[in-house]
C-alpha atoms as a PDB file:
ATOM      1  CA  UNK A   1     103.154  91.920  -7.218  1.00  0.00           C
ATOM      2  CA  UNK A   2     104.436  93.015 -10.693  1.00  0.00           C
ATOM      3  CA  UNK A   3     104.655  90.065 -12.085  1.00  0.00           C
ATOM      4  CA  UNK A   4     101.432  89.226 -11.071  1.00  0.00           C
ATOM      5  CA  UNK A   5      99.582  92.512 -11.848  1.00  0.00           C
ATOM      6  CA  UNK A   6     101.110  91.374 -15.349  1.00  0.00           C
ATOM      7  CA  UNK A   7     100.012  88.577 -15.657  1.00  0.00           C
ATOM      8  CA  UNK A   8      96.352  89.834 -14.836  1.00  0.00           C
ATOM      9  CA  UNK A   9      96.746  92.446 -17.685  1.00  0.00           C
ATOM     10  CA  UNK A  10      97.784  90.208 -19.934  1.00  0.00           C
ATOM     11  CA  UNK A  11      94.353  88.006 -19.443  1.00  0.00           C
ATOM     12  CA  UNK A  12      94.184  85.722 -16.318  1.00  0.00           C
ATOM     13  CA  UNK A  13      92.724  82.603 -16.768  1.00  0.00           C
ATOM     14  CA  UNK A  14      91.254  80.366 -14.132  1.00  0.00           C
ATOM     15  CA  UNK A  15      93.229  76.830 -13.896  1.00  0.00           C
ATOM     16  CA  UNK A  16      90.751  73.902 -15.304  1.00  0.00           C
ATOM     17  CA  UNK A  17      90.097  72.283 -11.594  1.00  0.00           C
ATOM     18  CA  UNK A  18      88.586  75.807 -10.668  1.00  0.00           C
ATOM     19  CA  UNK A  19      86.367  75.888 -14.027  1.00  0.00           C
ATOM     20  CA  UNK A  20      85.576  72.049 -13.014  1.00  0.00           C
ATOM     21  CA  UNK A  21      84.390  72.926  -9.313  1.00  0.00           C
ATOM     22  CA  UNK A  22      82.434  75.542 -10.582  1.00  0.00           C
ATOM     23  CA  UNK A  23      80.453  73.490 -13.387  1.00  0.00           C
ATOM     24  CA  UNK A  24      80.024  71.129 -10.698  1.00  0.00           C
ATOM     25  CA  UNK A  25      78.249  73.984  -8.248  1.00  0.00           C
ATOM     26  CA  UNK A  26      76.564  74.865 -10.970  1.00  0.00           C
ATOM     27  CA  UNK A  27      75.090  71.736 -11.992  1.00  0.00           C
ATOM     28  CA  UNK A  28      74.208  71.246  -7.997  1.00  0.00           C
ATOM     29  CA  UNK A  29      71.632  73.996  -8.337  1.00  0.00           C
ATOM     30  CA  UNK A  30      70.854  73.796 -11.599  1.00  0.00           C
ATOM     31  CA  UNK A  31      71.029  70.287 -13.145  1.00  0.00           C
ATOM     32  CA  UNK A  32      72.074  69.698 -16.740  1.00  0.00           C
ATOM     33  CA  UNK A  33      68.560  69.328 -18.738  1.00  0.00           C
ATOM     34  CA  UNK A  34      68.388  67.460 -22.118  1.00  0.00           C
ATOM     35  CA  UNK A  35      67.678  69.144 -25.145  1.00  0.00           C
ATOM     36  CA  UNK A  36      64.399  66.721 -25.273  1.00  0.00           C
ATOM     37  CA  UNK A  37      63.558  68.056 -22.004  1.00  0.00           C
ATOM     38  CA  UNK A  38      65.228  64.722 -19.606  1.00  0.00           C
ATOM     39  CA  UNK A  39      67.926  65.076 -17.327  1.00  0.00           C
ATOM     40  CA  UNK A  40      71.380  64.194 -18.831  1.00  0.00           C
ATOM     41  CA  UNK A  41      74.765  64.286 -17.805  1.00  0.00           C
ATOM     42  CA  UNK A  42      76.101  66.469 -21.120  1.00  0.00           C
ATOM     43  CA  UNK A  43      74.308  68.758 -23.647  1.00  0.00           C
ATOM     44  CA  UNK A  44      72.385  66.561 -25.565  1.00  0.00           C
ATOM     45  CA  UNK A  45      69.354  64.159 -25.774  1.00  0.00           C
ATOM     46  CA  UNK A  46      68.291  62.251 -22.686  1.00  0.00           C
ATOM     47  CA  UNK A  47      69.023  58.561 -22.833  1.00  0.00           C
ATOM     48  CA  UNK A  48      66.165  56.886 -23.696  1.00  0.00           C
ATOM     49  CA  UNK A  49      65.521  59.453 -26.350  1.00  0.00           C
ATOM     50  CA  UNK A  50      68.990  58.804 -27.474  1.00  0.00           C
ATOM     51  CA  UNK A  51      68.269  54.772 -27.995  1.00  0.00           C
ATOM     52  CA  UNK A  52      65.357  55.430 -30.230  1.00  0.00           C
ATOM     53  CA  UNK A  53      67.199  57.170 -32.856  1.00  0.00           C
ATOM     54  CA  UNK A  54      68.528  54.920 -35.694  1.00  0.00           C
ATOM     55  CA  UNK A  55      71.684  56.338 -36.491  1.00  0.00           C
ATOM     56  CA  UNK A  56      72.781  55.789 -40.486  1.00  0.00           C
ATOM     57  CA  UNK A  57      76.410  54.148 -40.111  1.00  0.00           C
ATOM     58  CA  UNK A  58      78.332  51.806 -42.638  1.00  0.00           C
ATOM     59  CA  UNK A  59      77.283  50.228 -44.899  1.00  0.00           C
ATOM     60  CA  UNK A  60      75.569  52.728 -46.715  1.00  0.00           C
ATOM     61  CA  UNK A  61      74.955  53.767 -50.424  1.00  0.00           C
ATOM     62  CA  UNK A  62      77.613  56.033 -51.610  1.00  0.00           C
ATOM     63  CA  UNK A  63      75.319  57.976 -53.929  1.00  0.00           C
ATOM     64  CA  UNK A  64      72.083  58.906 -51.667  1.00  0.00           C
ATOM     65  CA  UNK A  65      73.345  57.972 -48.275  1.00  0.00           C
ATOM     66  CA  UNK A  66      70.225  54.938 -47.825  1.00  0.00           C
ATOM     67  CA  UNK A  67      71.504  52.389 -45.588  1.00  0.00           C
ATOM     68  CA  UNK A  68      72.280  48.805 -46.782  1.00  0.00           C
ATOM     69  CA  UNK A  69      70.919  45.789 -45.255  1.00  0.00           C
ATOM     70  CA  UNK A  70      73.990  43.626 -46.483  1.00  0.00           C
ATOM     71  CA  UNK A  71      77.899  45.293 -46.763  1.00  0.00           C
ATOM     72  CA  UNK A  72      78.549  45.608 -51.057  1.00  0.00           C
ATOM     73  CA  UNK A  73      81.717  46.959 -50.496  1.00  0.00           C
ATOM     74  CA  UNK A  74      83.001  50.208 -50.728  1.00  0.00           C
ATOM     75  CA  UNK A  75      81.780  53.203 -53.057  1.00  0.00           C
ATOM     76  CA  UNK A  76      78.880  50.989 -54.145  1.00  0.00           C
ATOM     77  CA  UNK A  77      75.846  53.161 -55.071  1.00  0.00           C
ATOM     78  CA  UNK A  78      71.953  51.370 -54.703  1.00  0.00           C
ATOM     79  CA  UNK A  79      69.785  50.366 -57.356  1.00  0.00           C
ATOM     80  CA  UNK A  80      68.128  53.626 -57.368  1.00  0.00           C
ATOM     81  CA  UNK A  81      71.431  55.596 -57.786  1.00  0.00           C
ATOM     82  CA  UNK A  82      72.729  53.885 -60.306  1.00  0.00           C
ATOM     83  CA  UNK A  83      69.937  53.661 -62.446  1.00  0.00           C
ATOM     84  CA  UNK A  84      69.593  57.878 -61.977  1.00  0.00           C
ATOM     85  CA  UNK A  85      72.805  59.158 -60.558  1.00  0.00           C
ATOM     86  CA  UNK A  86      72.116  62.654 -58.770  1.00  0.00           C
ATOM     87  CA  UNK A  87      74.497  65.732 -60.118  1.00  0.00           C
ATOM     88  CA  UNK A  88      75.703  66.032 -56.120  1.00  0.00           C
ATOM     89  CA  UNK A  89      78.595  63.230 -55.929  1.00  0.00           C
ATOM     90  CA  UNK A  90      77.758  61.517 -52.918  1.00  0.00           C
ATOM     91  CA  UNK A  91      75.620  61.542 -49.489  1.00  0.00           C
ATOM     92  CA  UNK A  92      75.413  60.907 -45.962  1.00  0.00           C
ATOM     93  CA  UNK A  93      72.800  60.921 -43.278  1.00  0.00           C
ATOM     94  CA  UNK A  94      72.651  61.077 -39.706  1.00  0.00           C
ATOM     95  CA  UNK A  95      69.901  58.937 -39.029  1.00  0.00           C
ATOM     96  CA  UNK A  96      66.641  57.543 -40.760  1.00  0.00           C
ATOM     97  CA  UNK A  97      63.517  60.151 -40.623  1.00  0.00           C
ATOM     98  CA  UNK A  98      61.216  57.818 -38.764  1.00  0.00           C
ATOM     99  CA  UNK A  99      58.173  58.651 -35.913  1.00  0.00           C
ATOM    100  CA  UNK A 100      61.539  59.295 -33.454  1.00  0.00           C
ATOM    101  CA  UNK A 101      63.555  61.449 -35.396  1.00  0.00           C
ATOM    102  CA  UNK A 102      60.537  63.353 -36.739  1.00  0.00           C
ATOM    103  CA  UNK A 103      59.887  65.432 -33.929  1.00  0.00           C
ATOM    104  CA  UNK A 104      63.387  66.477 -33.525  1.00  0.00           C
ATOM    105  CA  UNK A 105      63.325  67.509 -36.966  1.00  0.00           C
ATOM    106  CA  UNK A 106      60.061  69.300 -36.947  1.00  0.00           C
ATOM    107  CA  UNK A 107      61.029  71.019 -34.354  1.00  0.00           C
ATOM    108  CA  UNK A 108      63.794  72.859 -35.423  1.00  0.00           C
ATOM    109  CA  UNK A 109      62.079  73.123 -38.833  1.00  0.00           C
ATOM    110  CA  UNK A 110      58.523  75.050 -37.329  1.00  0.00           C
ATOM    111  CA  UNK A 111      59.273  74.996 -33.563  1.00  0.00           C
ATOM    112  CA  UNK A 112      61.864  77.826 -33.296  1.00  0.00           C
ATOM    113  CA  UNK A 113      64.018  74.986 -31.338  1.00  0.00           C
ATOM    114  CA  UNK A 114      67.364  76.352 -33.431  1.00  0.00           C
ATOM    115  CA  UNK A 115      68.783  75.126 -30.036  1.00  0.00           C
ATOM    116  CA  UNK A 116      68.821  71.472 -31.217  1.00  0.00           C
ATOM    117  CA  UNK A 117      71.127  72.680 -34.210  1.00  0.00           C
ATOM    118  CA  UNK A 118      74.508  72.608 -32.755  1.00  0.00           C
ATOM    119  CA  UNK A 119      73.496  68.848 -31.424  1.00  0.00           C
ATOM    120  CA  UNK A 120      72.358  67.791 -35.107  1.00  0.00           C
ATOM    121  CA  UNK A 121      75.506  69.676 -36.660  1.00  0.00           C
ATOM    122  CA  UNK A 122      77.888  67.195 -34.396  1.00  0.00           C
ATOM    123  CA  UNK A 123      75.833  64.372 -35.351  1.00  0.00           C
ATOM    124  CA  UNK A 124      76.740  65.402 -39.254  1.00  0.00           C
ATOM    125  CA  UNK A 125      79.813  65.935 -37.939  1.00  0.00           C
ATOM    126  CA  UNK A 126      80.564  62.113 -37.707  1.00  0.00           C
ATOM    127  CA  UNK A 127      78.075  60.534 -39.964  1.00  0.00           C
ATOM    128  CA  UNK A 128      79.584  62.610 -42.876  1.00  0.00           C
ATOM    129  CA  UNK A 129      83.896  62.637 -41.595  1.00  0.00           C
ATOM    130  CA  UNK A 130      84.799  61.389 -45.099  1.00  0.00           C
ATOM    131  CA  UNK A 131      82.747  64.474 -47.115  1.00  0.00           C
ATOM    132  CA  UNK A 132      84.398  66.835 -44.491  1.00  0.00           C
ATOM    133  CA  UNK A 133      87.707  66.158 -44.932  1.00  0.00           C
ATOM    134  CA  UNK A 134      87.021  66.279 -48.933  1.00  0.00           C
ATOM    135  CA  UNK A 135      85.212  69.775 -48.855  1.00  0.00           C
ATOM    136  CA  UNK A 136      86.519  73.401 -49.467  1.00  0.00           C
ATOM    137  CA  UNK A 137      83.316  74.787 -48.354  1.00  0.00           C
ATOM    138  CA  UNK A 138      79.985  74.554 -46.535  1.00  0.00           C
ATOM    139  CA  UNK A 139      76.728  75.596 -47.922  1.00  0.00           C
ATOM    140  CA  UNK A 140      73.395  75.663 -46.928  1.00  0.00           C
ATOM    141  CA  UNK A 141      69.933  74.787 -49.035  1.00  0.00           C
ATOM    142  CA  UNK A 142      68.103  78.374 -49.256  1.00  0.00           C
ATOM    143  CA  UNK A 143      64.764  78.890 -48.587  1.00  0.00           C
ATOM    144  CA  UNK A 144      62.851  81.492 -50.599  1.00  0.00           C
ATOM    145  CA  UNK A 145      62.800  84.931 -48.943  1.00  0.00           C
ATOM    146  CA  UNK A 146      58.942  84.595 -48.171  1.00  0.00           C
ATOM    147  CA  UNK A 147      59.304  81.363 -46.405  1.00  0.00           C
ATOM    148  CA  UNK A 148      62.755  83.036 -44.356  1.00  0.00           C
ATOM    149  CA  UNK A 149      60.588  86.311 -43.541  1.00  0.00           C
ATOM    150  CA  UNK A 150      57.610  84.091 -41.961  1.00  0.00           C
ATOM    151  CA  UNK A 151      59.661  81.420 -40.158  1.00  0.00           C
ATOM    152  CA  UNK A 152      62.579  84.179 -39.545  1.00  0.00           C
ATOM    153  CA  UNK A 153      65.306  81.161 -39.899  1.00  0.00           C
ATOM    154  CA  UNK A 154      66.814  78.582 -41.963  1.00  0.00           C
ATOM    155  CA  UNK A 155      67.097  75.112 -40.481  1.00  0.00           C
ATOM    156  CA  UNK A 156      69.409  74.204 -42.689  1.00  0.00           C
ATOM    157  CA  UNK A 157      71.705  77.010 -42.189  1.00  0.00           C
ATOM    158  CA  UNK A 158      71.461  77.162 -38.213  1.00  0.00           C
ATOM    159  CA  UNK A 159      72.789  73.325 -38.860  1.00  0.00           C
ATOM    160  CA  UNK A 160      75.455  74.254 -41.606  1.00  0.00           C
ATOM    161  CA  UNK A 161      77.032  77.544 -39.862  1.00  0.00           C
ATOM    162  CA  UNK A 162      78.090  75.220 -36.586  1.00  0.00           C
ATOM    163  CA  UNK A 163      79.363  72.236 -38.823  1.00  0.00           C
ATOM    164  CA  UNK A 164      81.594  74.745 -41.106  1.00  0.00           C
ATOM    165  CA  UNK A 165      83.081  75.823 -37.558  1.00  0.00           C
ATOM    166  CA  UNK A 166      83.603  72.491 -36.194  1.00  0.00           C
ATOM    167  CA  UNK A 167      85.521  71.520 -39.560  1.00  0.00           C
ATOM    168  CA  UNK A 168      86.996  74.215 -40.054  1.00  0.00           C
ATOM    169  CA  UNK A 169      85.833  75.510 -43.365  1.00  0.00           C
ATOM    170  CA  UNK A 170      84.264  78.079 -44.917  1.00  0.00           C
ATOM    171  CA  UNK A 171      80.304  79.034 -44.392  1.00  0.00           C
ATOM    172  CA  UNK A 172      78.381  80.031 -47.519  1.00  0.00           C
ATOM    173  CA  UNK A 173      75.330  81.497 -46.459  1.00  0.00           C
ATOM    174  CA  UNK A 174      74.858  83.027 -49.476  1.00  0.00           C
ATOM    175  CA  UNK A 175      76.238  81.278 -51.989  1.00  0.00           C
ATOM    176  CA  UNK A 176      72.691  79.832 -52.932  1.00  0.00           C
ATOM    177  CA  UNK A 177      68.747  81.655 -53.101  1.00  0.00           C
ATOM    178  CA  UNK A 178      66.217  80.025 -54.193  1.00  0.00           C
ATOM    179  CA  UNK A 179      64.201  82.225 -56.807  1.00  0.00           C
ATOM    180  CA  UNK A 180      61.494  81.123 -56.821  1.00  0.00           C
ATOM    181  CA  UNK A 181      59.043  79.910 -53.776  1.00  0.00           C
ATOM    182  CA  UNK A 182      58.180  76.721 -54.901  1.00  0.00           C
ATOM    183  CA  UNK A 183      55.390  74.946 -53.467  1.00  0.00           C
ATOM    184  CA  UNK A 184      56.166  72.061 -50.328  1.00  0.00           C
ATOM    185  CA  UNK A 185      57.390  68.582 -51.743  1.00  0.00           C
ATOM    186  CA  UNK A 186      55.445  66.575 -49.302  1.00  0.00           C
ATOM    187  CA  UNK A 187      52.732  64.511 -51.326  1.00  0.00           C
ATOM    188  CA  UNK A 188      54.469  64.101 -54.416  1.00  0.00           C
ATOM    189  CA  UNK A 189      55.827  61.550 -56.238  1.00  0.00           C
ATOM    190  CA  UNK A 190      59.665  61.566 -57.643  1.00  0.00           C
ATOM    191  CA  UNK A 191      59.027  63.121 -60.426  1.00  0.00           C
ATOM    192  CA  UNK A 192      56.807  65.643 -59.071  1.00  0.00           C
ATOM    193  CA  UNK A 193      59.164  66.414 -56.914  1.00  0.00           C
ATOM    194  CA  UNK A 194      61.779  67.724 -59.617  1.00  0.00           C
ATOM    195  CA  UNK A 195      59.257  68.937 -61.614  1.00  0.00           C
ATOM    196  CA  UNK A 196      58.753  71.250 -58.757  1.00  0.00           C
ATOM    197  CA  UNK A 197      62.402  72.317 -58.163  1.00  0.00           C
ATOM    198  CA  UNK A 198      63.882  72.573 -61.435  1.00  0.00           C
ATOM    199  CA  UNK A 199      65.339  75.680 -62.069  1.00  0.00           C
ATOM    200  CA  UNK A 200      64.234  77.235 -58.539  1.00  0.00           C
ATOM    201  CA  UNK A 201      67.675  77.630 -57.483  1.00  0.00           C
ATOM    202  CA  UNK A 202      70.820  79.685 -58.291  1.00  0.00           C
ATOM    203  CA  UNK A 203      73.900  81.087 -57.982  1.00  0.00           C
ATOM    204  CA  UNK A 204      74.127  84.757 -57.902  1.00  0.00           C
ATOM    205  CA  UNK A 205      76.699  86.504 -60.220  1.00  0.00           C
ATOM    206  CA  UNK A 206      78.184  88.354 -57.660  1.00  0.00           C
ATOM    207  CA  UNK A 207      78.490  84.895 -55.457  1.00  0.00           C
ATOM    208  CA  UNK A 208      80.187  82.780 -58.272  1.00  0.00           C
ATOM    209  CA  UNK A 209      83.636  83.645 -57.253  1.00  0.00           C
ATOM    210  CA  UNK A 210      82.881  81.894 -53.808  1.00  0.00           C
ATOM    211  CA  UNK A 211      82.174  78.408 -55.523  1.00  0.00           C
ATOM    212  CA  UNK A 212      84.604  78.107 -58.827  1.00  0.00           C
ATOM    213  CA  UNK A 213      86.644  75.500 -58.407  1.00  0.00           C
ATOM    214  CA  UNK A 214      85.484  74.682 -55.030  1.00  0.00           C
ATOM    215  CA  UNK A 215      84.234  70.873 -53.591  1.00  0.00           C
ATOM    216  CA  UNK A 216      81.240  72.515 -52.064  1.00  0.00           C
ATOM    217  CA  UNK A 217      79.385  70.176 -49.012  1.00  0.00           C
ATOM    218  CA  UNK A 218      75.491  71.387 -49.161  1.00  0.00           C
ATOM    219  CA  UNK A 219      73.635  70.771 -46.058  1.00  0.00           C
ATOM    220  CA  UNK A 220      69.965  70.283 -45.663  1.00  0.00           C
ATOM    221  CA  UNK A 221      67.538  68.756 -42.833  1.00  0.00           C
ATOM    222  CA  UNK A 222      65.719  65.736 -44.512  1.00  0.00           C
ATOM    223  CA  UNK A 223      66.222  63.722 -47.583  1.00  0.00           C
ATOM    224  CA  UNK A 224      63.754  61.906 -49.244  1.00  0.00           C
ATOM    225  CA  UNK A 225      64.220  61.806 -53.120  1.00  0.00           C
ATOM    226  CA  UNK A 226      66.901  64.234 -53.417  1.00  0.00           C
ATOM    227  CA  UNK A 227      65.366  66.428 -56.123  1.00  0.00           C
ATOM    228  CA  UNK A 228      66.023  69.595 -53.811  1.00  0.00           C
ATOM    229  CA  UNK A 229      69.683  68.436 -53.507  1.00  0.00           C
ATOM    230  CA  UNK A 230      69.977  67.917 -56.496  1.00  0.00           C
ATOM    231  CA  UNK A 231      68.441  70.945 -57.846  1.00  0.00           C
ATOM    232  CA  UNK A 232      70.894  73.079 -55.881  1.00  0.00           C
ATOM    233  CA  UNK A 233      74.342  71.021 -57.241  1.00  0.00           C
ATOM    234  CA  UNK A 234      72.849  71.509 -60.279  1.00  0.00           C
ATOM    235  CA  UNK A 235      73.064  75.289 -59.836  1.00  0.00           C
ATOM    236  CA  UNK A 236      76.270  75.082 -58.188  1.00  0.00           C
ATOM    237  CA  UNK A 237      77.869  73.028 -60.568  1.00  0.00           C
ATOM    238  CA  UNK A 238      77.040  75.740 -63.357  1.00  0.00           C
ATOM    239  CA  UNK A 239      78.450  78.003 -61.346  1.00  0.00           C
ATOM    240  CA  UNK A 240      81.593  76.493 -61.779  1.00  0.00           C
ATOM    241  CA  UNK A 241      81.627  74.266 -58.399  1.00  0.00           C
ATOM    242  CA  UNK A 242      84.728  71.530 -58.860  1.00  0.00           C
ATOM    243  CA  UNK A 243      81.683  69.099 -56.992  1.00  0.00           C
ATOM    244  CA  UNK A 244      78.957  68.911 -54.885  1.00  0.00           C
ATOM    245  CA  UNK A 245      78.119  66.112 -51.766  1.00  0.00           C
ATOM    246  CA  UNK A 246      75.410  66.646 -49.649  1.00  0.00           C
ATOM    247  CA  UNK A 247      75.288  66.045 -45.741  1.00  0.00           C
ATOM    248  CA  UNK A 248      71.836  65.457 -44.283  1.00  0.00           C
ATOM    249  CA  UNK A 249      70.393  65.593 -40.502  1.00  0.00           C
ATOM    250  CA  UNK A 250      67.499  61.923 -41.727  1.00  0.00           C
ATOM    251  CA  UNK A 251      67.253  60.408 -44.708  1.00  0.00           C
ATOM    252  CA  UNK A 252      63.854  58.653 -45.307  1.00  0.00           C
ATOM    253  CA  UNK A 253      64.624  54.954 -46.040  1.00  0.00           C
ATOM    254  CA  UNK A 254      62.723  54.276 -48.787  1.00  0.00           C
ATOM    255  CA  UNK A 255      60.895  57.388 -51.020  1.00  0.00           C
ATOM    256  CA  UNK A 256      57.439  57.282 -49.778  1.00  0.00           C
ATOM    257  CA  UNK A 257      55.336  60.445 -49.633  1.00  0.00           C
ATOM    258  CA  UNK A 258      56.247  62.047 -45.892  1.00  0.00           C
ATOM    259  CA  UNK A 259      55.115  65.390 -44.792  1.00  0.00           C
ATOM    260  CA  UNK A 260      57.458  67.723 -43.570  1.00  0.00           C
END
């Protein structure tokens, strides 16, 4: 009995075919429900929501994450990239915003679903491996302070804090604000669209020990032109970030004007 009252002190654990009978009760009365609302074997999306997402895989441009049609080898940035190169070093995607991703998206973004972020942090997980193993840290893109105290969350930082635990790395939450509340980028053209962020984002003095010298990974929930991105490597960068890649839930294909 000794050595068994020990063993209970020192934290009994129940053997895995015990925790395996009782998921399996449990699923008996209460079967497994997709995140989209479909019954489904594991946490997730339900399978024929799952086959109408267009995951982003290789080949894909190094620079912006946009998917190629053709394989140009490896590190090859598109047309667009090259001609304007972005300040964050490279990009990846999950999957293409499109009419099936969208609603996912939107909502986690307005819908208070911050239950779909662990999903979407897995799928950034894979899609963006390489950045992950290259990163010191994990930030997110900030919202202002008005837009946090009126949605009361950050999309992209209920994605970010679950990806910096599944790679192991550090979480930034703070490492970014955005100063000023700059008005929505839906509607406007590229340029517009920098116009709009430049300068709106910074480093705070008493943050910049947290990002010299540091390959930073931002993460944000949709890509379309990547002035937003870019606006915050900017910041980091003169903050004294080593680099800068971004990791992004969709990335619109081409740069058309998309609400969000």
């Amino acid at each position: 009995m000794g050595a068994q009252h020990g063993d209970l002190q020192g934290g009994w654990k129940p053997a895995p075919s015990l925790i395996s009978a009782g998921r399996g009760f449990l699923d008996l009365l209460l079967p497994p429900q997709a995140l989209d609302g479909g019954s489904v074997g594991s946490p997730g999306l339900g399978a024929e929501a799952w086959s109408r997402i267009t995951f982003i895989a290789d080949p894909a441009c190094d620079g912006c994450g946009a998917p190629f049609d053709f394989d140009p080898g490896p590190g090859v940035a598109c047309p667009t990239c090259a001609a304007r190169p972005k300040a964050f070093a490279r990009a990846r995607a999950a999957c293409l915003y499109d009419e099936h991703s969208r609603n996912l998206i939107l909502q986690l973004k307005h819908a208070d679903r911050t239950d779909l972020a662990p999903l979407m942090a897995r799928w950034l997980s894979r899609a963006a491996a390489d950045l992950l193993a290259e990163a010191d840290a994990i930030a997110p893109v900030p919202l202002h302070s008005s837009r946090l105290f009126a949605r009361r969350y950050d999309q992209a930082a209920e994605v970010a804090r679950p990806l910096a635990r599944l790679a192991n790395l550090p979480y930034l939450p703070d490492a970014l604000i955005r100063r000023r509340a700059t008005a929505t980028q839906g509607g406007k053209s590229g340029s517009g669209r920098r116009r709009n962020v430049a300068g709106a984002f910074a480093v705070p003095p008493g943050r910049r020990r947290q990002v010299e010298g540091r390959r930073i990974l931002l993460v944000d929930d949709v890509m379309t032109t990547g002035a937003t991105l870019d606006a915050c490597a900017r910041a980091l960068l003169g903050a004294g970030a080593a680099s800068v890649s971004a990791a992004v839930i969709a990335r619109v294909k081409e740069a058309p004007d998309v609400s969000m």
